[in-house]
N, C-alpha and C. Protein backbone atom coordinates (compact mmCIF):
# COMPACT_ATOMS: atom_id res chain seq x y z
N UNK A 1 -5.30 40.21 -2.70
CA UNK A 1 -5.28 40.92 -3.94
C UNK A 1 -4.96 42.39 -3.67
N UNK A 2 -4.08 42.73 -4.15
CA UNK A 2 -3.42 44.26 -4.02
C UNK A 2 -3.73 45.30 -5.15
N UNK A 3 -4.53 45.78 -5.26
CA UNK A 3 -4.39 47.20 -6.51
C UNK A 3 -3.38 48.01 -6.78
N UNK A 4 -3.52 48.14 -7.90
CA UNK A 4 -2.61 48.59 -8.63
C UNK A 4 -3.06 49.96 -9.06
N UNK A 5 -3.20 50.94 -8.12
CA UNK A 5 -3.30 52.75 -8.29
C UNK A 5 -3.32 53.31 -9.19
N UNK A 6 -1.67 53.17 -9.66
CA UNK A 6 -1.25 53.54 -10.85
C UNK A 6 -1.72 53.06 -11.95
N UNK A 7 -2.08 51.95 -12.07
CA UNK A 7 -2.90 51.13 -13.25
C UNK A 7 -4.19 51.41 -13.58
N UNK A 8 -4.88 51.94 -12.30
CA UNK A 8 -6.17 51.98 -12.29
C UNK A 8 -6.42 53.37 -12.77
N UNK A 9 -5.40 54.38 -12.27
CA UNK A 9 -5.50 55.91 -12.69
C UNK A 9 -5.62 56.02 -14.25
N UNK A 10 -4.57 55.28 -14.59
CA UNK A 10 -4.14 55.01 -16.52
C UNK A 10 -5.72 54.25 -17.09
N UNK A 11 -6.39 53.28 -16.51
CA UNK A 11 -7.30 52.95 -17.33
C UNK A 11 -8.15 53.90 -17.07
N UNK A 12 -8.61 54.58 -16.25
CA UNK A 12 -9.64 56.25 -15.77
C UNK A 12 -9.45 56.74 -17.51
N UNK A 13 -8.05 57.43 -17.08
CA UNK A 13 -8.05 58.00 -18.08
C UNK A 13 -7.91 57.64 -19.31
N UNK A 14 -7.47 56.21 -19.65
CA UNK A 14 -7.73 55.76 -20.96
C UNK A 14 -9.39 55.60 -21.62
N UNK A 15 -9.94 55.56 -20.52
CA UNK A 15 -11.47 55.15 -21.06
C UNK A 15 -11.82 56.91 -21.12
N UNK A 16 -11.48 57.75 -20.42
CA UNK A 16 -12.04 59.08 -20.86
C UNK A 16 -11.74 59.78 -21.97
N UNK A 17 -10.16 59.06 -22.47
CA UNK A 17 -9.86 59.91 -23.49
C UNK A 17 -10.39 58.70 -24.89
N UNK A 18 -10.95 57.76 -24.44
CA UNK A 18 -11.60 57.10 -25.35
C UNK A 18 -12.95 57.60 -26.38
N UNK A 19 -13.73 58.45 -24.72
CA UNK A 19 -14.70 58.74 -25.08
C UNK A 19 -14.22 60.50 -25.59
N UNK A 20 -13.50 60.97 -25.60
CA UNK A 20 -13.30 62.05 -26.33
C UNK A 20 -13.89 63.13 -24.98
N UNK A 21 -13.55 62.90 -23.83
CA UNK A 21 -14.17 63.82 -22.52
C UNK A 21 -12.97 64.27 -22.13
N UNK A 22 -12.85 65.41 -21.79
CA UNK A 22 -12.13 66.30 -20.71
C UNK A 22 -12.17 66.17 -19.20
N UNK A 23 -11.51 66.15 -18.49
CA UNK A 23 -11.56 65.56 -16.85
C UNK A 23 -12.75 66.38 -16.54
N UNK A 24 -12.83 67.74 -16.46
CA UNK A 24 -14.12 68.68 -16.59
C UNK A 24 -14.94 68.02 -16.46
N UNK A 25 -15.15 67.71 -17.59
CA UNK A 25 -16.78 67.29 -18.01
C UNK A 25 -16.65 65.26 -17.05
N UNK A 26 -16.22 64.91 -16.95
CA UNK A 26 -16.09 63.70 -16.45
C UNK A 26 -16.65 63.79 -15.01
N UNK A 27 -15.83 65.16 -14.52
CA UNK A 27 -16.20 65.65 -13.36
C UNK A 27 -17.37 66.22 -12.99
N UNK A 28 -18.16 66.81 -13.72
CA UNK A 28 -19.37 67.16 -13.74
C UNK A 28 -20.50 65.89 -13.72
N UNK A 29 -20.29 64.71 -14.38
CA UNK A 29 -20.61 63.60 -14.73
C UNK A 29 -21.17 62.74 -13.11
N UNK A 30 -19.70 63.13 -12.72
CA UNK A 30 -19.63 62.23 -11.58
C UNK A 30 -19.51 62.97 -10.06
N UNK A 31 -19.80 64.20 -10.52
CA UNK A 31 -20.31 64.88 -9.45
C UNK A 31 -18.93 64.90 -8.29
N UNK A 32 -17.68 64.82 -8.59
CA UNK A 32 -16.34 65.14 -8.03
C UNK A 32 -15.82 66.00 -8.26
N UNK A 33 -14.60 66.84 -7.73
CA UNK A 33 -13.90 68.10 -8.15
C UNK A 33 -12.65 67.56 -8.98
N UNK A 34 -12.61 68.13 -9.88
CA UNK A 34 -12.00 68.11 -11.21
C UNK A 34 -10.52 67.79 -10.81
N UNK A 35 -9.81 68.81 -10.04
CA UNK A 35 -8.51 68.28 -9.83
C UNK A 35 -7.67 67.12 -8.67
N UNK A 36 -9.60 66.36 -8.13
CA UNK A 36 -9.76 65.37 -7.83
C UNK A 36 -9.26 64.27 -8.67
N UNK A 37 -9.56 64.26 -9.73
CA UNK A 37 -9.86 63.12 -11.14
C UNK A 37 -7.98 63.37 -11.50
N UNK A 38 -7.75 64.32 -11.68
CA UNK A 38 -6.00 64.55 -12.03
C UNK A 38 -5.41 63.64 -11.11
N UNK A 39 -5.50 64.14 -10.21
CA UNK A 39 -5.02 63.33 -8.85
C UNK A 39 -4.96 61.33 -8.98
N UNK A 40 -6.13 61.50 -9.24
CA UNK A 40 -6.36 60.10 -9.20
C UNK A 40 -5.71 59.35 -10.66
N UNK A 41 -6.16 60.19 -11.76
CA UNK A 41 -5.48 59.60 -12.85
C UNK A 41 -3.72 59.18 -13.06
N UNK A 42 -3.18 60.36 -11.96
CA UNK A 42 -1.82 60.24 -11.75
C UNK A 42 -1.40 59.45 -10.45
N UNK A 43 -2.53 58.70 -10.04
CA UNK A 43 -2.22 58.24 -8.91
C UNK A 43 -1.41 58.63 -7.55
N UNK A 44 -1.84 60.06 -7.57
CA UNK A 44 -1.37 60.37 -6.67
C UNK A 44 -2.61 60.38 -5.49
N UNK A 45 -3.87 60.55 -5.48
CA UNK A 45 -4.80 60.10 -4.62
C UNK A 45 -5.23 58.80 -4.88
N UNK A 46 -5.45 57.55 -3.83
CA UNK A 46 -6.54 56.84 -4.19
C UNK A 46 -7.79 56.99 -3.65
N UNK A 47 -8.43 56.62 -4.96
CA UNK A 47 -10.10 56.45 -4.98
C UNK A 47 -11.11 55.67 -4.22
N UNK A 48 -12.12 56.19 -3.84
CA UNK A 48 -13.17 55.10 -2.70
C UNK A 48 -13.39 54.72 -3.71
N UNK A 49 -13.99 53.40 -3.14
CA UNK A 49 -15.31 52.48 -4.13
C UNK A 49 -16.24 53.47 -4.86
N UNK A 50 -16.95 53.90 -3.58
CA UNK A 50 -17.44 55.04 -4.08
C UNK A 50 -17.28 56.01 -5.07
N UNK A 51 -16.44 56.17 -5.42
CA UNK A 51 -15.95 57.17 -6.45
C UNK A 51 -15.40 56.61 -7.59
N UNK A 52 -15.04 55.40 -7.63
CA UNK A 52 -14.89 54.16 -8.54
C UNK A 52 -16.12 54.23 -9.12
N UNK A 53 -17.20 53.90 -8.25
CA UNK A 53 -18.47 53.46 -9.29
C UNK A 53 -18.50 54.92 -9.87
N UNK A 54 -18.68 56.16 -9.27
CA UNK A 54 -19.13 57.25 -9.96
C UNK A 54 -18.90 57.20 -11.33
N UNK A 55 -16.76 56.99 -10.94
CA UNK A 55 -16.25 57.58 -12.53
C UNK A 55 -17.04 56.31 -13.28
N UNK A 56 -17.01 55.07 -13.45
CA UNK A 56 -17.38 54.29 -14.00
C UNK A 56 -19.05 54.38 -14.70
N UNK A 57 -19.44 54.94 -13.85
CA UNK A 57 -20.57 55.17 -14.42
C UNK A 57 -20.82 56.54 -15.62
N UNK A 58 -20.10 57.42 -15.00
CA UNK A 58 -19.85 58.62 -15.80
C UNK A 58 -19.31 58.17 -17.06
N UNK A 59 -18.38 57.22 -17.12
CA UNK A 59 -17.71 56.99 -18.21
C UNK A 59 -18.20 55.64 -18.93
N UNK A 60 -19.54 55.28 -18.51
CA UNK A 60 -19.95 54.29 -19.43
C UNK A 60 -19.32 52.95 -19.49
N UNK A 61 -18.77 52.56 -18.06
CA UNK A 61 -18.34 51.44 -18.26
C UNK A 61 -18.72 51.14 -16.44
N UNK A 62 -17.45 49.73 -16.56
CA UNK A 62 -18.19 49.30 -14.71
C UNK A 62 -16.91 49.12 -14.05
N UNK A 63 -17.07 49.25 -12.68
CA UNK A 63 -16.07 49.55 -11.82
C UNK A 63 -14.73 48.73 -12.42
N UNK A 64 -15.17 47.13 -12.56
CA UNK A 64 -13.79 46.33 -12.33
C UNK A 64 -13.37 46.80 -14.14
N UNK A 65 -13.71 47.31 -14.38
CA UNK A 65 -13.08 48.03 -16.13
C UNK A 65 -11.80 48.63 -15.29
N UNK A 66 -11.90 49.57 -14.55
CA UNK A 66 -10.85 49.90 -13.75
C UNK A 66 -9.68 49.29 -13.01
N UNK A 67 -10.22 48.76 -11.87
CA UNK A 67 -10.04 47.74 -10.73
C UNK A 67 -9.04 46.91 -11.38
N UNK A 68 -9.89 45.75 -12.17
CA UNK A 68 -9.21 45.06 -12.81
C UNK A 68 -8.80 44.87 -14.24
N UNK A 69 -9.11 45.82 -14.77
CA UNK A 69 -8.83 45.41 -16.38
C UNK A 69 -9.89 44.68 -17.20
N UNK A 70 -10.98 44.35 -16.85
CA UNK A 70 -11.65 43.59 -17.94
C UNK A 70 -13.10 44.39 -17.76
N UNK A 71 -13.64 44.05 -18.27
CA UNK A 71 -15.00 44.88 -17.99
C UNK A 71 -15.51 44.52 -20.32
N UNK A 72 -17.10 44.56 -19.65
CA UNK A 72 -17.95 44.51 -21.11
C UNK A 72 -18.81 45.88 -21.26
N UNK A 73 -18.27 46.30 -22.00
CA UNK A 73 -18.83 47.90 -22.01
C UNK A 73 -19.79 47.84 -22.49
N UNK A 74 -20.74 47.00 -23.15
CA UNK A 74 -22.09 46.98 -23.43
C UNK A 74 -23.06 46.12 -22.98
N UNK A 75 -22.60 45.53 -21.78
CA UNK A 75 -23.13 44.70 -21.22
C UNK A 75 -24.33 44.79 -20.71
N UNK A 76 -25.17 44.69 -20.44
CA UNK A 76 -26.80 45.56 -20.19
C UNK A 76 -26.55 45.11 -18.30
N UNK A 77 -26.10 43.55 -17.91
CA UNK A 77 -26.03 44.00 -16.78
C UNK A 77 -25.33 44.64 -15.76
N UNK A 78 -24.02 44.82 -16.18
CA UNK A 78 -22.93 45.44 -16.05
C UNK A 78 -23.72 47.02 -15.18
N UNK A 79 -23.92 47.50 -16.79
CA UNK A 79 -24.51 48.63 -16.62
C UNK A 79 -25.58 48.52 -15.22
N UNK A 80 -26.72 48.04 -14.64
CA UNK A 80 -28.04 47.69 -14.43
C UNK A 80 -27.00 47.48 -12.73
N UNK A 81 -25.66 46.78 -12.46
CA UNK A 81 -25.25 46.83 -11.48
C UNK A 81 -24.21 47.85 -10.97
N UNK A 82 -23.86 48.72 -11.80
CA UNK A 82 -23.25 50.09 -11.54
C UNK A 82 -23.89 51.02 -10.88
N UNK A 83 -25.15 50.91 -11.40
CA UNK A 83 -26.03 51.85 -11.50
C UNK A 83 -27.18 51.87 -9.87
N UNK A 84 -27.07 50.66 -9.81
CA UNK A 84 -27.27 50.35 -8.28
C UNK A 84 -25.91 50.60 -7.28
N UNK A 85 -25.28 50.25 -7.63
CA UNK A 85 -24.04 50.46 -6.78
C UNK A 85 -23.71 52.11 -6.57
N UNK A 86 -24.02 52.62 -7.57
CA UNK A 86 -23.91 54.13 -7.51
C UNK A 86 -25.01 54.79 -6.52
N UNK A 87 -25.89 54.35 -6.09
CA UNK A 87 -26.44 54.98 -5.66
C UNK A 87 -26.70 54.39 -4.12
N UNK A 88 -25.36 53.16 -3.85
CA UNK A 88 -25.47 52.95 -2.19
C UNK A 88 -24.65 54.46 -1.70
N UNK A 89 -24.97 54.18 0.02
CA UNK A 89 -24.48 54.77 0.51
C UNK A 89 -22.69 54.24 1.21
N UNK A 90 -21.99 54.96 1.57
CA UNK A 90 -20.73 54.10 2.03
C UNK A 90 -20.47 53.22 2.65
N UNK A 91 -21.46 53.23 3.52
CA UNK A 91 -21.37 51.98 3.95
C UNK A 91 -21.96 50.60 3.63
N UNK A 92 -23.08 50.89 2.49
CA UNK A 92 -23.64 49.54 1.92
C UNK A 92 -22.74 49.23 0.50
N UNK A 93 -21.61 50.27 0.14
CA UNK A 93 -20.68 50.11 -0.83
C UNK A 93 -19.44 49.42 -0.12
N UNK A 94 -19.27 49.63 1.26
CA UNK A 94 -18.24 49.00 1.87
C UNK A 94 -18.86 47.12 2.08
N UNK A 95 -19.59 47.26 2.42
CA UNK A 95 -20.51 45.77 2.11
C UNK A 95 -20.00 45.13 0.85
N UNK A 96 -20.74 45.56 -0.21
CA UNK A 96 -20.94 45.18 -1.39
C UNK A 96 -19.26 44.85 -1.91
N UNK A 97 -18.30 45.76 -1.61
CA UNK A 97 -17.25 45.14 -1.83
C UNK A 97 -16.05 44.39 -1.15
N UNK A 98 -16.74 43.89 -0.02
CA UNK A 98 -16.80 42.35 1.11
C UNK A 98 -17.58 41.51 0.44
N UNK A 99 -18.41 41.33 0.10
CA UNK A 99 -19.14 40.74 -0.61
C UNK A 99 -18.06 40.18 -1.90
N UNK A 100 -18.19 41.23 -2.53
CA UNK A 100 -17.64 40.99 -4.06
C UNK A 100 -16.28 40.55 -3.79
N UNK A 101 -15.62 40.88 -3.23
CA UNK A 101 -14.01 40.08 -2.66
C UNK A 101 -14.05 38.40 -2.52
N UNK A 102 -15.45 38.15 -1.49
CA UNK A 102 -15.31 37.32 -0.83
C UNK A 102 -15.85 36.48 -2.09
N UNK A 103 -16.86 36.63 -3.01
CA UNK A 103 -17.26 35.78 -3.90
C UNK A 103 -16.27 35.82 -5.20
N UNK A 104 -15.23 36.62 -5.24
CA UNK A 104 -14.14 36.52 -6.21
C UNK A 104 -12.94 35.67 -5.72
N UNK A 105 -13.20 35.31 -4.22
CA UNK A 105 -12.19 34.60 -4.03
C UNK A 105 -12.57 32.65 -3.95
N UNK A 106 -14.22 32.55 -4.27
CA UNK A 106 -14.70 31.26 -4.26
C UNK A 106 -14.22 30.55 -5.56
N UNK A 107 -14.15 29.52 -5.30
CA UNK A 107 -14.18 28.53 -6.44
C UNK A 107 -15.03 27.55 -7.05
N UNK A 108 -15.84 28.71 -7.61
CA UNK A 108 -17.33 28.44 -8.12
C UNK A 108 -17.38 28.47 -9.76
C-alpha cells in the first residue's frame, strides 16, 4: 500500500478549512511549526505518524480520515484511539503502525 502525499496534504487541509481554522491555529493545536503544516498540505514535506495523529487530533478527526479517506468524525472510539496514539512515543507509534498495516492486510 503506497500513500498518496498529495492526497493526504488536500484532505489536512480540507478538514481544516472545514472547521473554519487557519494553519496558525491548527498549529498551535498540534503543537508543530506553522510553515510545517503548509509544507505538508502542499505536499511538499511528508508527515510522521506522529504528526498524523497530532493534526488529526487537532482537527477532530482520526488519522486514517487522512491516510485513507474514510474516517467517522463522531465516532467516540475513533476519538478514544487517537487520543492514545497521540500520546505514544515514536517508537511505540512506529509499532502501532506495524501493527495496524499488518491487521489491515488480514482477512478477517
Amino acid at each position: 500500500m503506497d500513500l498518496d502525499y498529495s492526497e493526504i496534504g488536500k484532505r489536512i487541509a480540507r478538514r481544516r478549512k472545514e472547521l473554519g481554522l487557519r494553519q496558525v491555529e491548527v498549529c498551535e493545536r498540534a503543537g508543530i511549526n506553522d510553515k510545517y503544516l503548509s509544507c505538508i498540505e502542499r505536499a511538499a514535506s511528508i508527515p510522521s505518524l506522529e504528526v498524523v495523529v497530532k493534526l488529526a487530533f487537532a482537527l477532530n478527526t482520526t488519522p486514517d480520515a487522512f491516510l485513507m479517506g474514510t474516517a467517522s468524525f463522531d465516532d467516540y472510539e475513533w476519538r478514544n484511539i487517537a487520543e492514545i496514539m497521540r500520546k505514544m512515543n515514536q517508537k511505540q507509534l512506529s509499532l502501532a503502525k506495524n501493527f495496524l498495516t499488518w491487521l489491515y492486510e488480514q482477512d478477517i
